[in-house]
C-alpha atoms as a PDB file:
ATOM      1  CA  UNK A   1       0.000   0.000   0.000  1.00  0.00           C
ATOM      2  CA  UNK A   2       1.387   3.238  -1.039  1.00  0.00           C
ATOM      3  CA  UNK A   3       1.469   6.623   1.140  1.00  0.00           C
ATOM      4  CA  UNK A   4      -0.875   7.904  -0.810  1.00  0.00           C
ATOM      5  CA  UNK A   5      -3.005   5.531  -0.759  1.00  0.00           C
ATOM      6  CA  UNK A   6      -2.434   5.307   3.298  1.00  0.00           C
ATOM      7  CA  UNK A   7      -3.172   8.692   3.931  1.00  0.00           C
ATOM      8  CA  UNK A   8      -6.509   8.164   1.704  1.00  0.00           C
ATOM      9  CA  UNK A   9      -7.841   5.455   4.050  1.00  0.00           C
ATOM     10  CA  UNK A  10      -6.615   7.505   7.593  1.00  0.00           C
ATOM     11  CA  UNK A  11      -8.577  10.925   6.399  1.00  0.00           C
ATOM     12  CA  UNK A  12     -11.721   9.198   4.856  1.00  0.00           C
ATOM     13  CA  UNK A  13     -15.240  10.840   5.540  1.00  0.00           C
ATOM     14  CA  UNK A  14     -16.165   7.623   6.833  1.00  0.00           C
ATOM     15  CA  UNK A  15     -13.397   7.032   9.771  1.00  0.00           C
ATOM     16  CA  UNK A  16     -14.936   6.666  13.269  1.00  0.00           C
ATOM     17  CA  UNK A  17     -12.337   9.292  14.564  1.00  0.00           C
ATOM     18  CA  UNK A  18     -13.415  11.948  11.968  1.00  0.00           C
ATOM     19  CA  UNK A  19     -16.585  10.712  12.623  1.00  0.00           C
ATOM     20  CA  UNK A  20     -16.446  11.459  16.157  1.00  0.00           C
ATOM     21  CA  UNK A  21     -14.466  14.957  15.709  1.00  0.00           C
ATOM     22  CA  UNK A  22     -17.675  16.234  13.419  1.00  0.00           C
ATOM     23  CA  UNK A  23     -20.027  16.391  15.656  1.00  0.00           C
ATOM     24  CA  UNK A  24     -20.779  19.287  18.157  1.00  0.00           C
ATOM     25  CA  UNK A  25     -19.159  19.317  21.347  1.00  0.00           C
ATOM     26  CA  UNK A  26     -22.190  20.587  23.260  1.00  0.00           C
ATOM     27  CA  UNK A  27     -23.761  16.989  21.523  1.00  0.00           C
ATOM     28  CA  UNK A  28     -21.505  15.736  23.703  1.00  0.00           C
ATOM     29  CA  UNK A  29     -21.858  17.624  26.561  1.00  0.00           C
ATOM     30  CA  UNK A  30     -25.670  17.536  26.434  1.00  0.00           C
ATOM     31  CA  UNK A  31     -25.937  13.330  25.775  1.00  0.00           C
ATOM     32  CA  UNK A  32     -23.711  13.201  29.091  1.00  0.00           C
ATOM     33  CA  UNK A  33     -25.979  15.087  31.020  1.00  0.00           C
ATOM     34  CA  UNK A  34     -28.724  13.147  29.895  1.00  0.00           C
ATOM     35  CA  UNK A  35     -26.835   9.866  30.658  1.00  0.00           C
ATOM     36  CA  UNK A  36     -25.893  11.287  34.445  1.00  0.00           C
ATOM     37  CA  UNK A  37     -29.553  12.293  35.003  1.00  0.00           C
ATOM     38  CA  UNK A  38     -31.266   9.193  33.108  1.00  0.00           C
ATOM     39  CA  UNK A  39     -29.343   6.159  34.301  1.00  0.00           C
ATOM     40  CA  UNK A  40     -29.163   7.585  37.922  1.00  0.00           C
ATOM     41  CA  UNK A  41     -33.257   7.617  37.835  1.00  0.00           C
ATOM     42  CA  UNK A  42     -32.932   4.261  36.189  1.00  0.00           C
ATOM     43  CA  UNK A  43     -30.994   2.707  39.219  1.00  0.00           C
ATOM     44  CA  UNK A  44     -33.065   4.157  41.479  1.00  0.00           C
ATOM     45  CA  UNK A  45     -36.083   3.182  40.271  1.00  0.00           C
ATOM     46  CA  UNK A  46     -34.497  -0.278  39.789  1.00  0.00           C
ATOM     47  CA  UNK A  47     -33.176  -0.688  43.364  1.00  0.00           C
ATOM     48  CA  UNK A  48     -36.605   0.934  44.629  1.00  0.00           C
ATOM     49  CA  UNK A  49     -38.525  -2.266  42.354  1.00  0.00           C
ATOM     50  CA  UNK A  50     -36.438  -4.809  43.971  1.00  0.00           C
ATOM     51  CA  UNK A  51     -36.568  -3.582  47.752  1.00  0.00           C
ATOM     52  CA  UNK A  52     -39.865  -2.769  47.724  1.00  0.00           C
ATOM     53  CA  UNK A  53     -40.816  -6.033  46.227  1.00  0.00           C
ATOM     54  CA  UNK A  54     -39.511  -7.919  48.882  1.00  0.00           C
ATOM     55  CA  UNK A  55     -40.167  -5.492  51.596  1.00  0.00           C
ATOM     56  CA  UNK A  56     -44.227  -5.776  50.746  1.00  0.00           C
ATOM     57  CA  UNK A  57     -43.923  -9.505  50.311  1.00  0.00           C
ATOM     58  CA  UNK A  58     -42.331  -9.792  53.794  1.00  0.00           C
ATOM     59  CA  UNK A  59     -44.320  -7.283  55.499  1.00  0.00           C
ATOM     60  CA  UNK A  60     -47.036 -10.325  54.883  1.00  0.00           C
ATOM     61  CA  UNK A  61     -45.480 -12.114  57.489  1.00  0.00           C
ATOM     62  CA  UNK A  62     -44.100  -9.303  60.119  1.00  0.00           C
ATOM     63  CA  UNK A  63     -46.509  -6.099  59.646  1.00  0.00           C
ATOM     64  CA  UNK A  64     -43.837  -4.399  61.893  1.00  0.00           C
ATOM     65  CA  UNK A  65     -40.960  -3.903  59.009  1.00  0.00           C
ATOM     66  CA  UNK A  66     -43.148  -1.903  56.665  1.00  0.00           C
ATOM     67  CA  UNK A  67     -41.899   1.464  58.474  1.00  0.00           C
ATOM     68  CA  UNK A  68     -38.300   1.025  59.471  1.00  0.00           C
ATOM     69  CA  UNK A  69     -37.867  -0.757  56.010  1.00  0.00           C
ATOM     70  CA  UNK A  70     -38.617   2.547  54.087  1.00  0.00           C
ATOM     71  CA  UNK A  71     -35.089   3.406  55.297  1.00  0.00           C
ATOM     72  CA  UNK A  72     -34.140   1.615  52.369  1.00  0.00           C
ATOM     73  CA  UNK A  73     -36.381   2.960  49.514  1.00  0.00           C
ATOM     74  CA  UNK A  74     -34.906   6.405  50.603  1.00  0.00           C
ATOM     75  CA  UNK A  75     -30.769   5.617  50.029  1.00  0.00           C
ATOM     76  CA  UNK A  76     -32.607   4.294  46.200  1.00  0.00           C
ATOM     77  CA  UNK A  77     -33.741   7.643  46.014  1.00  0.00           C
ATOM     78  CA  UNK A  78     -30.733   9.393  46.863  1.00  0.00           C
ATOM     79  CA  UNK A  79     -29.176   7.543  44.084  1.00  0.00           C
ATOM     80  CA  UNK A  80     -31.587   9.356  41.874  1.00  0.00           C
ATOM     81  CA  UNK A  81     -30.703  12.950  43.602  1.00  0.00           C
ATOM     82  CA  UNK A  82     -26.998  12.411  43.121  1.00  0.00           C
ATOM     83  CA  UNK A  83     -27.807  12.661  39.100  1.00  0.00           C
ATOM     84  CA  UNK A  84     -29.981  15.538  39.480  1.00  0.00           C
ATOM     85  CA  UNK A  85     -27.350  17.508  41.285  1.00  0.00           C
ATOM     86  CA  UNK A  86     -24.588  16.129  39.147  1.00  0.00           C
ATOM     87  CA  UNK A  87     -26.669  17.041  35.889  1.00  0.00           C
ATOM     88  CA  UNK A  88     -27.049  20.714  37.768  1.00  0.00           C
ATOM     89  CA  UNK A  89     -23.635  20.983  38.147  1.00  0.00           C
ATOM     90  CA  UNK A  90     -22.568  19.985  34.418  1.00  0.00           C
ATOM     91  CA  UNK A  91     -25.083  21.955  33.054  1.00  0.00           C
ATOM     92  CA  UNK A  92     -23.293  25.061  35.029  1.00  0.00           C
ATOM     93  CA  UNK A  93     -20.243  23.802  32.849  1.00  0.00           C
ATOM     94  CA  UNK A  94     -21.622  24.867  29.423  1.00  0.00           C
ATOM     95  CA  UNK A  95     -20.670  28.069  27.950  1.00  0.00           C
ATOM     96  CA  UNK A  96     -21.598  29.438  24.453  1.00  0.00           C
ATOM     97  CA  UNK A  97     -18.096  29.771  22.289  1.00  0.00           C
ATOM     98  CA  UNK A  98     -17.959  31.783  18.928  1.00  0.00           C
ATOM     99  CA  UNK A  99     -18.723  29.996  15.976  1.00  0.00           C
ATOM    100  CA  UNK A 100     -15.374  29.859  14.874  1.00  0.00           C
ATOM    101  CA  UNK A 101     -14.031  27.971  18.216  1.00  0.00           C
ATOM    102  CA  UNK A 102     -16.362  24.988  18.320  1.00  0.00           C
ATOM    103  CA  UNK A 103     -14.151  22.809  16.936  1.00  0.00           C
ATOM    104  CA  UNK A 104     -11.309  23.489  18.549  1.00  0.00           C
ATOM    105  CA  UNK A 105      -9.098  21.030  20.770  1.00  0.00           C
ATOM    106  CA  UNK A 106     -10.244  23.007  23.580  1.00  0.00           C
ATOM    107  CA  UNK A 107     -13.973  23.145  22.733  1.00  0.00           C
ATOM    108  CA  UNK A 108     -13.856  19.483  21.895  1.00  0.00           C
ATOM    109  CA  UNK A 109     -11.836  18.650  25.467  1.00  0.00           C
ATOM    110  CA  UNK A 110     -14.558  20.121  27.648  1.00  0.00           C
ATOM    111  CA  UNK A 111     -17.498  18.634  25.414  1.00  0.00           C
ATOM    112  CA  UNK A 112     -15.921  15.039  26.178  1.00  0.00           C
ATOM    113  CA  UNK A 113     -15.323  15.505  29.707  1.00  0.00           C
ATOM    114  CA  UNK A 114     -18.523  16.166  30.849  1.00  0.00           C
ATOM    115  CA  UNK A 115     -19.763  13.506  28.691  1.00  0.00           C
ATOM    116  CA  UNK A 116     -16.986  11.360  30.205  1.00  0.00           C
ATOM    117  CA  UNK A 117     -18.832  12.236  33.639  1.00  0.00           C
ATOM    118  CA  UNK A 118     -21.813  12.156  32.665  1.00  0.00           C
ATOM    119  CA  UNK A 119     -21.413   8.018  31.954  1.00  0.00           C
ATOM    120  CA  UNK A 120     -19.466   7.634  35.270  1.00  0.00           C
ATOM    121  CA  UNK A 121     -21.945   9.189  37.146  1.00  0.00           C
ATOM    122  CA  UNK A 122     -24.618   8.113  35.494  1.00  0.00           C
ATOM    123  CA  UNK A 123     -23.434   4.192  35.440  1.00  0.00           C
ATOM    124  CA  UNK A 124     -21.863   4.304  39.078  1.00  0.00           C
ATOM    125  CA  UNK A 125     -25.437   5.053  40.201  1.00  0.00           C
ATOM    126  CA  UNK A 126     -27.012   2.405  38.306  1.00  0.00           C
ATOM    127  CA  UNK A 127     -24.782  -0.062  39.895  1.00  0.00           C
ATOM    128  CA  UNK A 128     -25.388   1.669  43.444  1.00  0.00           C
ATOM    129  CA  UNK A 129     -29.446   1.922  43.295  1.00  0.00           C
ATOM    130  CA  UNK A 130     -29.052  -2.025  41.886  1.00  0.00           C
ATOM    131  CA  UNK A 131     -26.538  -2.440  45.148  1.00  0.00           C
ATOM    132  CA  UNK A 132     -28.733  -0.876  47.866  1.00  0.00           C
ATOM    133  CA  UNK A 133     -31.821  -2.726  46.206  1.00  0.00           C
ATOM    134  CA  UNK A 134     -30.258  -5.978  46.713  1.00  0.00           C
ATOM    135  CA  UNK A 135     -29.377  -5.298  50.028  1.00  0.00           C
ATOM    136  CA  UNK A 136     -32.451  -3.234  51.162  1.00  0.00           C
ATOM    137  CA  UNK A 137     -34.129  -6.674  49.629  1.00  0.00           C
ATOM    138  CA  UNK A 138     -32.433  -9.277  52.192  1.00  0.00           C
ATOM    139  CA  UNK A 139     -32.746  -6.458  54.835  1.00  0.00           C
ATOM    140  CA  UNK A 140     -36.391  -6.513  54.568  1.00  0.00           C
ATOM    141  CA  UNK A 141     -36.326 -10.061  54.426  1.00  0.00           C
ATOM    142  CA  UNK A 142     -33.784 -10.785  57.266  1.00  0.00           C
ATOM    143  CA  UNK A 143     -35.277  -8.033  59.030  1.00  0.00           C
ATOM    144  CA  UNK A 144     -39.007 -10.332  58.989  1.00  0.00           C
ATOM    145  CA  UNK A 145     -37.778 -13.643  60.342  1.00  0.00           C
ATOM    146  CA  UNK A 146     -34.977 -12.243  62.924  1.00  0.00           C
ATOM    147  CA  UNK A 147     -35.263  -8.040  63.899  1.00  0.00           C
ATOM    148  CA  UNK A 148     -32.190  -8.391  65.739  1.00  0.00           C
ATOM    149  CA  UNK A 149     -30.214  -8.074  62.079  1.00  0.00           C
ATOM    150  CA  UNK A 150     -32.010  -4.820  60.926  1.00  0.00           C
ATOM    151  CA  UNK A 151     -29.026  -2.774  62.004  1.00  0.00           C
ATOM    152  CA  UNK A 152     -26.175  -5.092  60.924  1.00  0.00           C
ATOM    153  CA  UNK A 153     -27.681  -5.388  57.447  1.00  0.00           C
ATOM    154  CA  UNK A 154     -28.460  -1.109  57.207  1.00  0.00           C
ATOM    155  CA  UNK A 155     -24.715  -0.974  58.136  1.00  0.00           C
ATOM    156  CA  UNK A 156     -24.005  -2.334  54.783  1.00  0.00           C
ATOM    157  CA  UNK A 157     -26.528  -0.904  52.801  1.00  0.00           C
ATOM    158  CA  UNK A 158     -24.764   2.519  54.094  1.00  0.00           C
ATOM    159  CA  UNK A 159     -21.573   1.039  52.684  1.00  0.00           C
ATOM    160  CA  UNK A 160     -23.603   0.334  49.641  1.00  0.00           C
ATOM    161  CA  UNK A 161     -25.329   3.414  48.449  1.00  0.00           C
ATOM    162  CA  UNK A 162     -21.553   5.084  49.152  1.00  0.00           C
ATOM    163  CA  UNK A 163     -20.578   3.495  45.856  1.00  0.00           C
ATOM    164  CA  UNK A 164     -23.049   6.323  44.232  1.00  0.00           C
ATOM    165  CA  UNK A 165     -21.176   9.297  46.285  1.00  0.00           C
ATOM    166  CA  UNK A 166     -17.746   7.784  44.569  1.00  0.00           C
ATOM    167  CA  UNK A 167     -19.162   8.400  41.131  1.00  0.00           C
ATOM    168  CA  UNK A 168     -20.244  11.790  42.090  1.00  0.00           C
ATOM    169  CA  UNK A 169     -16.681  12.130  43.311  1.00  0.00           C
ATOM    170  CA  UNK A 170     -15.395  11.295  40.624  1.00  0.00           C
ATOM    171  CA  UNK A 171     -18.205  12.755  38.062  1.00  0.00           C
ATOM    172  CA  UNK A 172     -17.195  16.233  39.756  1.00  0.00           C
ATOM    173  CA  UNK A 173     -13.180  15.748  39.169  1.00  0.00           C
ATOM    174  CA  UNK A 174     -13.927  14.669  35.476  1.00  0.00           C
ATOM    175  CA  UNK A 175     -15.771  17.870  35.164  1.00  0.00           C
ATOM    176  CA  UNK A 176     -13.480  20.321  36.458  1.00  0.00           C
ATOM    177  CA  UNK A 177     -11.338  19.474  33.303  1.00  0.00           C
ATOM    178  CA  UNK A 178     -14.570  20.837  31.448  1.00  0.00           C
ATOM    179  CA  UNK A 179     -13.072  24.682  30.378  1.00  0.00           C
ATOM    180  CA  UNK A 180     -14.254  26.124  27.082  1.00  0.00           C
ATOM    181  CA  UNK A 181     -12.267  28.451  24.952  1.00  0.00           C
ATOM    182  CA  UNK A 182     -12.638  32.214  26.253  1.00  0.00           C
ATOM    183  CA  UNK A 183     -15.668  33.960  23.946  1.00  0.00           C
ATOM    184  CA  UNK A 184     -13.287  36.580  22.628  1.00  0.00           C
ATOM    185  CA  UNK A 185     -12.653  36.159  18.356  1.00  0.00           C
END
């Protein structure tokens, strides 16, 4: 294969890299957003199905769990929370750029960073609301045939639902690297 030919293939329209270098930054910035916000409520929502499942089916048995069980239906909410603020605080991270600078390095930097945090956060809190489901689940359960465990078990759920505060963590870092070229020509 000549250089020619070589340098044909590496700049065609139809590369995923050019690909990926045509389209808007703020595409970027605004599908990672979505992602932090959408998959957060989507692990929530998931880990709220699977303790509250159990935690009605149990209550059957031991009427007495319904309340203090709820405990766990709230850390699946807070997994939904942590996306809204983290979608907040990305959205604070968008600033308009001339025409002429949305393509640049810069421009393109900050559009994949916060789409970079966008899928940490986002996917860190599906895995956490699935976490503290799973455990809120066998709490409610455990919780039904022996109360004595209630606490032991909500120890670990806490451990749990800190996996979502480590993708905020980390969401937040990702997004300081988020600066846009300065507005002037």
């Amino acid at each position: 294969m000549s250089a020619a030919s070589t340098m044909a293939v590496m700049g065609a329209s139809s590369s995923w890299s050019r690909a990926l270098i045509q389209i808007s930054p703020y595409t970027f910035s605004a599908v990672g957003i979505a992602i932090a916000i959408g998959v957060s409520v989507l692990g929530a929502a998931w880990g709220i199905y699977i303790t509250g499942s159990s935690l009605i089916g149990a209550a059957i048995k031991a009427p007495r769990i319904t309340s203090k069980n709820l405990i766990s239906v709230i850390f699946c909410e807070a997994v939904a929370i942590y996306g809204v603020i983290v979608a907040i605080i990305l959205q604070t991270k968008l600033e308009s750029v001339p025409a002429s600078k949305i393509y640049a390095a810069e421009s393109l930097r900050a559009g994949y960073a916060i789409f970079a945090s966008g899928i940490i956060v986002g996917f860190a809190n599906l895995v956490c609301g699935l976490c503290v489901g799973i455990i809120g689940s066998s709490c409610a359960l455990s919780d039904a045939q022996n109360s004595t465990l209630f606490v032991k078990i909500l120890v670990i759920e806490i451990f749990g639902s800190a996996l979502g505060l480590f993708g905020v963590i980390v969401g937040i870092i990702m997004s300081a690297q988020a600066t846009w070229p300065s507005k002037t020509a």
